[in-house]
Protein backbone atom coordinates (compact mmCIF):
# COMPACT_ATOMS: atom_id res chain seq x y z
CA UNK A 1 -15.55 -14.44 2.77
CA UNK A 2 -17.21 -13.26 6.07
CA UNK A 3 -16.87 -9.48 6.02
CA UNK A 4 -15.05 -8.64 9.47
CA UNK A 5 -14.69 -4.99 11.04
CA UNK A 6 -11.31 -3.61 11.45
CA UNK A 7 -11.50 -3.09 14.82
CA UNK A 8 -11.87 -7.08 15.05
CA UNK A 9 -8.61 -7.83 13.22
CA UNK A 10 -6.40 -4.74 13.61
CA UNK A 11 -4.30 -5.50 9.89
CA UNK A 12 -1.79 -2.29 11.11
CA UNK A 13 -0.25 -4.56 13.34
CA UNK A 14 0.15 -7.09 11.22
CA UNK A 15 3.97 -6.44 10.60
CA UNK A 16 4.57 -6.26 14.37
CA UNK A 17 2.46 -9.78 14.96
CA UNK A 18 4.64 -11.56 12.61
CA UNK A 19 7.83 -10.04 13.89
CA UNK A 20 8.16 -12.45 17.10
CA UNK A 21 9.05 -15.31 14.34
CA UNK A 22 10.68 -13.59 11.58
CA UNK A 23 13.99 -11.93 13.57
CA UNK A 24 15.18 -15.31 15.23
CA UNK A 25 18.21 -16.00 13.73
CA UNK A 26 17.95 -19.22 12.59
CA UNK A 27 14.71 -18.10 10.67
CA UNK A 28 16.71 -15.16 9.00
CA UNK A 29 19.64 -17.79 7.56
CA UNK A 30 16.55 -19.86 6.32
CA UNK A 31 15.25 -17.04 4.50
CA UNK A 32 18.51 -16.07 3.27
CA UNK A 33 19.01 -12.61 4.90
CA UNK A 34 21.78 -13.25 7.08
CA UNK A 35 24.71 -15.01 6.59
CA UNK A 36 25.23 -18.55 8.11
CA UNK A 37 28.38 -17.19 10.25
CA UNK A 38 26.62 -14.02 11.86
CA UNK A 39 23.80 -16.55 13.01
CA UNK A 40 24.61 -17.57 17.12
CA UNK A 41 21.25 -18.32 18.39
CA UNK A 42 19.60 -21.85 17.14
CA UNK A 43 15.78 -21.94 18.85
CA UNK A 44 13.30 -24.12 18.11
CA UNK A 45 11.45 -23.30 14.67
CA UNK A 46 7.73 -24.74 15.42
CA UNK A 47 5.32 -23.19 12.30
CA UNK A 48 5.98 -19.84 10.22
CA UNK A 49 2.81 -18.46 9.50
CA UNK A 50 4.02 -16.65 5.85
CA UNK A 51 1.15 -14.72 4.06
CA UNK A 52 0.33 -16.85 0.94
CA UNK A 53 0.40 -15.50 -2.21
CA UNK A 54 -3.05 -14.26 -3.24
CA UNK A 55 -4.94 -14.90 -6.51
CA UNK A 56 -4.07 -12.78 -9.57
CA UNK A 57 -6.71 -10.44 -9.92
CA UNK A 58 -9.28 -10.30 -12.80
CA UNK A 59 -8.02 -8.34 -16.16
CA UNK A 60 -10.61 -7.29 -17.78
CA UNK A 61 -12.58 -4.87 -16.30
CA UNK A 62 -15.90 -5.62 -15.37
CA UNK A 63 -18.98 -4.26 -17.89
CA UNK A 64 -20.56 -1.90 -14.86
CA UNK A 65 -23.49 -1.16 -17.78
CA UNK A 66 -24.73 -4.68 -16.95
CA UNK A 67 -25.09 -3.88 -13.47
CA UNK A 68 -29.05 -3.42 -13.03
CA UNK A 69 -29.11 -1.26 -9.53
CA UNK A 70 -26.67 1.52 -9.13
CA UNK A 71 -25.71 -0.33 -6.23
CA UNK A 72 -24.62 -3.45 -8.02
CA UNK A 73 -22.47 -1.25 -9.80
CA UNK A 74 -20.68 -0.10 -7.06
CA UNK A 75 -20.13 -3.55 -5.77
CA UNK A 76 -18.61 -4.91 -8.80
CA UNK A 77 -15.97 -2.15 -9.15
CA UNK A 78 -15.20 -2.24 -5.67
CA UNK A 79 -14.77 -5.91 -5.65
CA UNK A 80 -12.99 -5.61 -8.82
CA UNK A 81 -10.61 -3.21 -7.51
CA UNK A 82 -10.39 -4.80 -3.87
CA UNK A 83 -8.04 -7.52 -5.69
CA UNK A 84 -5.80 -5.06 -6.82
CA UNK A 85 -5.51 -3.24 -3.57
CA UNK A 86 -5.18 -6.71 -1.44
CA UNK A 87 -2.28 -7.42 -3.87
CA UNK A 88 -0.19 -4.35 -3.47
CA UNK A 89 -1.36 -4.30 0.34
CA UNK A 90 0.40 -7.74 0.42
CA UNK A 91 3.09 -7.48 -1.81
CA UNK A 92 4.10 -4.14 0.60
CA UNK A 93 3.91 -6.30 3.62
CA UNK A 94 6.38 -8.69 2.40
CA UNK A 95 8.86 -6.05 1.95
CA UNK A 96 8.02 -4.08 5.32
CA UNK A 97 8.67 -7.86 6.79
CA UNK A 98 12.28 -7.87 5.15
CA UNK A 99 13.02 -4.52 6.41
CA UNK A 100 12.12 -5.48 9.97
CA UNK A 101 13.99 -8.37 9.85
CA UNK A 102 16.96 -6.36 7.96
CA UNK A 103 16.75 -3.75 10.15
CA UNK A 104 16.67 -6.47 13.25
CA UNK A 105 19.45 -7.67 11.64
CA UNK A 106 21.98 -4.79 11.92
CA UNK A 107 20.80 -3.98 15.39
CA UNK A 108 22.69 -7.02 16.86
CA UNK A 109 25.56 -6.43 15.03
CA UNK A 110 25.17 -9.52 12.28
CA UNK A 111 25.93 -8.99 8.45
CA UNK A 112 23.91 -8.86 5.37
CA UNK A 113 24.29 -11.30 2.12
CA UNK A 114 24.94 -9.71 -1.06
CA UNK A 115 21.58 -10.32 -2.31
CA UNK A 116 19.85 -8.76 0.94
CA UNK A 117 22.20 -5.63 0.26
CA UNK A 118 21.14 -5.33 -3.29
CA UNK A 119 17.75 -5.46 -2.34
CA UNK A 120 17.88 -3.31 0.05
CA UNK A 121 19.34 -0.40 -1.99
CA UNK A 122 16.79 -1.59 -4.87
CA UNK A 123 13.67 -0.71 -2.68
CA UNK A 124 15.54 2.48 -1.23
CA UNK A 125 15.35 3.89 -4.88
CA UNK A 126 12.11 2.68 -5.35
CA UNK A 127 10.70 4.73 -2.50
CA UNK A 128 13.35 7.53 -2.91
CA UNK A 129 15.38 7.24 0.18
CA UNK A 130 18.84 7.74 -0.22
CA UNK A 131 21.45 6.60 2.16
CA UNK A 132 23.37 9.63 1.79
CA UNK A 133 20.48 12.02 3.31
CA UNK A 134 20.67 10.48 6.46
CA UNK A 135 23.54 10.32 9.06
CA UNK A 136 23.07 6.78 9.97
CA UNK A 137 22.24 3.81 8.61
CA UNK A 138 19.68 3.01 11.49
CA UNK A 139 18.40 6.24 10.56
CA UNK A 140 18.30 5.24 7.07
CA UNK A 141 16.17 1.95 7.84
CA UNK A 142 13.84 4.12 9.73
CA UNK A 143 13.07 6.23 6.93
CA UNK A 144 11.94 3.37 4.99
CA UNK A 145 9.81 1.31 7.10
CA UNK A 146 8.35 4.67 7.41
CA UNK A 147 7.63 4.38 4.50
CA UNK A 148 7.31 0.71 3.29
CA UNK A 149 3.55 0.36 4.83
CA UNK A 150 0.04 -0.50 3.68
CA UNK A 151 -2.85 1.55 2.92
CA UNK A 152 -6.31 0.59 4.34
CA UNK A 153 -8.30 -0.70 1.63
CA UNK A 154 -11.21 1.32 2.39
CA UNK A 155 -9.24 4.38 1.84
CA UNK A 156 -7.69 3.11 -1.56
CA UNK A 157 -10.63 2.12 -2.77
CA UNK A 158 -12.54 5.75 -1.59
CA UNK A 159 -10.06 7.19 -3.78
CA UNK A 160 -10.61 5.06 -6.95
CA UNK A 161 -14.36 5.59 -7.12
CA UNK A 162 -13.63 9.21 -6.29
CA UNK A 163 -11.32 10.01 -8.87
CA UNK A 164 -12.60 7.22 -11.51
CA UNK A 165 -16.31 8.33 -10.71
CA UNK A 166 -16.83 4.99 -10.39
CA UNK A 167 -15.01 3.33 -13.04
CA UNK A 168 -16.63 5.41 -15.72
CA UNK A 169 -14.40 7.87 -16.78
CA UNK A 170 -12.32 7.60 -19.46
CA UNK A 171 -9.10 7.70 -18.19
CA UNK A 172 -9.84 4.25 -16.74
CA UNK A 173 -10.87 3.18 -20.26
CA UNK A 174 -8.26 4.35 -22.03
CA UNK A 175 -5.22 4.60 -19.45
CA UNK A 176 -6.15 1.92 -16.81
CA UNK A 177 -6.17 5.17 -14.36
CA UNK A 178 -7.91 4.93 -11.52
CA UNK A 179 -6.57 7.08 -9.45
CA UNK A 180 -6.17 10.15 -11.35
CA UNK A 181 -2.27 10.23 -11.35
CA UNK A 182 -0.85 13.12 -13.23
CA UNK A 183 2.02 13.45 -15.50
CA UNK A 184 4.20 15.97 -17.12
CA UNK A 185 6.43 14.64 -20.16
CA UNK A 186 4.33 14.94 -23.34
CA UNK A 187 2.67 11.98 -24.71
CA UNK A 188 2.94 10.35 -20.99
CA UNK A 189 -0.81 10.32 -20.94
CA UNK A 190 -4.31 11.22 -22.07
CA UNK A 191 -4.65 15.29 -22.12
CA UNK A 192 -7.49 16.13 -20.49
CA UNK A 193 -10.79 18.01 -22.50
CA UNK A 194 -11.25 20.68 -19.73
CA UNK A 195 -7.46 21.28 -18.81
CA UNK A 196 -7.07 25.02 -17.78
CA UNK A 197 -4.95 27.40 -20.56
CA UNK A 198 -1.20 26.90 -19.66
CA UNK A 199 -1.47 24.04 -17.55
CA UNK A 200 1.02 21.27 -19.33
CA UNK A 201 -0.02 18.04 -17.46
CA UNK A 202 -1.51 14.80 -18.89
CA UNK A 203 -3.49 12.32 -16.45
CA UNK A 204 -0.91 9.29 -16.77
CA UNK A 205 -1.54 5.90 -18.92
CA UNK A 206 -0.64 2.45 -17.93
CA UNK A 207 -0.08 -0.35 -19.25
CA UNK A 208 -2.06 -2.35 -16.65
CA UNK A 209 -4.14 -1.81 -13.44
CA UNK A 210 -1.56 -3.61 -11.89
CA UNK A 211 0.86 -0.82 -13.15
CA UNK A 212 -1.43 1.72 -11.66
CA UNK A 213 -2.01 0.27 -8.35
CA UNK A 214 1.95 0.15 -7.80
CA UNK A 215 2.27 3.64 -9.01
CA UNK A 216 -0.56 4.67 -6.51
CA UNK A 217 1.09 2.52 -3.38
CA UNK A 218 4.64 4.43 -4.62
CA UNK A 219 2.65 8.03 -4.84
CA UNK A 220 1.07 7.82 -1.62
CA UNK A 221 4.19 6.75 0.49
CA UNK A 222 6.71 8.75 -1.26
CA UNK A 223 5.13 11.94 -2.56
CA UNK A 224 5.73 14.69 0.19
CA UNK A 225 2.28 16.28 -0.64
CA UNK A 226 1.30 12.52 1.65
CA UNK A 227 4.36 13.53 4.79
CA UNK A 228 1.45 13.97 6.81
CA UNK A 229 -0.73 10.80 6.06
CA UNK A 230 2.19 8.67 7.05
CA UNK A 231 2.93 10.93 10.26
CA UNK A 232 -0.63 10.04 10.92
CA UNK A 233 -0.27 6.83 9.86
CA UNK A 234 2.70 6.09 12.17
CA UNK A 235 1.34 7.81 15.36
CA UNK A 236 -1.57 5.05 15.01
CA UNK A 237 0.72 1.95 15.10
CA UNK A 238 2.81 3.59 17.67
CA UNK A 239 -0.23 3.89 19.54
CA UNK A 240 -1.19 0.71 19.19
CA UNK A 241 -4.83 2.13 17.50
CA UNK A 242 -6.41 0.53 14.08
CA UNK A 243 -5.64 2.34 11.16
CA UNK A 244 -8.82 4.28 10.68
CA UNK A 245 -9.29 5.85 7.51
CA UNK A 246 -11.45 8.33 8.16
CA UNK A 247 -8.84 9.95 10.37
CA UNK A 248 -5.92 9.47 7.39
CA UNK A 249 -8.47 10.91 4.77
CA UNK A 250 -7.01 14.16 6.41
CA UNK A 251 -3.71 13.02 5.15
CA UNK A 252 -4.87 13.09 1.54
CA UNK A 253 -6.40 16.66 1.54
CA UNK A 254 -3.24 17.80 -1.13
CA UNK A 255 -4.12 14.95 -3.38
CA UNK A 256 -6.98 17.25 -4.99
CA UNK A 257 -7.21 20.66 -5.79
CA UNK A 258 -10.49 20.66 -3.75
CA UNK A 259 -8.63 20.42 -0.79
CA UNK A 260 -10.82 19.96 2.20
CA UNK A 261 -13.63 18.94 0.02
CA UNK A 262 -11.95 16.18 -1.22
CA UNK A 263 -11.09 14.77 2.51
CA UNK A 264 -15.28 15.13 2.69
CA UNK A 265 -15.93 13.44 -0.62
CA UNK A 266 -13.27 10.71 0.62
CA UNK A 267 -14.94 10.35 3.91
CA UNK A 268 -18.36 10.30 2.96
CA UNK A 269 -17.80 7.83 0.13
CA UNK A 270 -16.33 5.07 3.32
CA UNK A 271 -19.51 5.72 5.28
CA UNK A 272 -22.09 5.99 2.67
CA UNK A 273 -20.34 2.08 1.46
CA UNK A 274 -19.75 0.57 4.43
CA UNK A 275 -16.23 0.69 3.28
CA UNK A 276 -14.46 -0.33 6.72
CA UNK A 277 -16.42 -3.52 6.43
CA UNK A 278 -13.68 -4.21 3.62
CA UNK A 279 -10.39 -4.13 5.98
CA UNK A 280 -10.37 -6.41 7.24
CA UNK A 281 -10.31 -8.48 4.37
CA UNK A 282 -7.09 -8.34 3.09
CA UNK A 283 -5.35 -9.55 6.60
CA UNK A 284 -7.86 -12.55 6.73
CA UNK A 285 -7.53 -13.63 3.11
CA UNK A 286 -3.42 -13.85 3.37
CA UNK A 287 -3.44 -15.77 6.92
CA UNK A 288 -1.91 -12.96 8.54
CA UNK A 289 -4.01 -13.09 11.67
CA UNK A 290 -4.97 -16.11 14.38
């Protein structure tokens, strides 16, 4: 595929471009989100544009050693792990789309199916936002699709080569960790050789990459260490601006020890890459733009 810049495509406003379609109400009793009886408004259903699913990505990770420029090398993990970011980044939009129209929903008064309502507490937990911390329910939904939201693939994928050093360490070997996550049960990981006297933590093992990109997606939007990437995050869309992640790197500067340093490392690995060229992807590939 054609590599398009972000600022072509603008994939933070994909939610909002799809929105038009998905609240009508005829659309939501299709989908099964509303209830047949709270639906009063038939329009005219032309063509829902509904991002396809996208290919299951590789398994096995690529053999970088047969790469024969260090350049190659980088390409093939970064297409490698592109897949796994594009499927998160989609399978988040789907549920940020059932929020909006959920949340679209309650604003003009109509009811929820049982399934919709199980759902809906089912991603609450997921993303740790309980109902009873907030003093309305609208207040409640707002929290979420706070939350509920993509992360630009350049960034993502800044962070993987930063903390796998480029697929090569072993926690990617071993744990299918990419991303560095920590853990603190014993036996939840792989102890690190050079971890500091006292320190009880284990870099986490998973099952999958799959596994690891969800846990990663769930980190980054939950974790309160990130409130500030998704203030940032949030001002953007509201703002109607791209999602530019050399602006949200700043967001990220508690993810590492290094601090500041880390928001360099993170920004310098986009430029040096060309990593923005790789945005735009994801919104092209799924049919979520004209």
């Amino acid at each position: 595929m054609e590599k398009t810049r972000k600022n072509e495509l603008l994939p933070a406003f994909v939610a909002e471009h799809l929105l038009v379609t998905m609240v009508t109400a005829g659309l939501l009793v299709l989908a099964g989100w509303v209830t047949s009886e709270t639906a009063t408004v038939e329009p005219e259903i032309t063509e829902l544009t509904i991002p396809e699913p996208l290919p299951s990505p590789q398994t096995v990770f690529p053999d970088l050693s047969l790469a024969a420029t260090v350049g190659e090398r980088k390409r093939m993990f970064l297409d490698f792990i592109q897949d796994y970011v594009d499927e998160q980044n989609h399978l988040t939009t789907l549920d940020r789309l059932r929020l909006i129209a959920i949340d679209e929903t309650l604003r003009n008064g109509g009811a929820l199916t049982a399934s919709s309502r199980d759902w809906l507490l089912d991603i609450a937990a997921r993303y740790e936002v309980a109902e009873a911390e907030f003093g309305t329910r609208q207040a409640w939904l707002e929290e979420l699709l706070f939350r509920v939201d993509i992360v630009p693939t350049s960034l993502a994928l800044a962070q993987a080569a930063n903390e796998s050093a480029w697929g090569t360490s072993r926690f990617v070997r071993e744990g299918n960790n990419v991303f560095g996550q920590w853990c603190f049960d014993p036996g939840c990981g792989i102890v690190p050789a050079q971890r500091r006297s006292g320190a009880t933590h284990e870099v986490r093992s998973f099952a999958t990459l799959h596994d690891a990109m969800e846990a990663y997606f769930l980190n980054i939007n939950t974790n309160e260490n990130y409130q500030f990437f998704r203030e940032l995050r949030q001002t953007m869309k509201l703002q109607q601006r791209e999602l530019d992640s050399l602006v949200l790197a700043f967001g990220l500067n508690r993810y590492s020890q290094r601090g500041r340093n880390y928001v360099d490392e993170l920004q310098t690995i986009i430029v040096q890459n060309d990593l923005m060229a790789r945005d735009g992807d994801y919104a092209a590939t799924i049919g979520m733009l004209n």
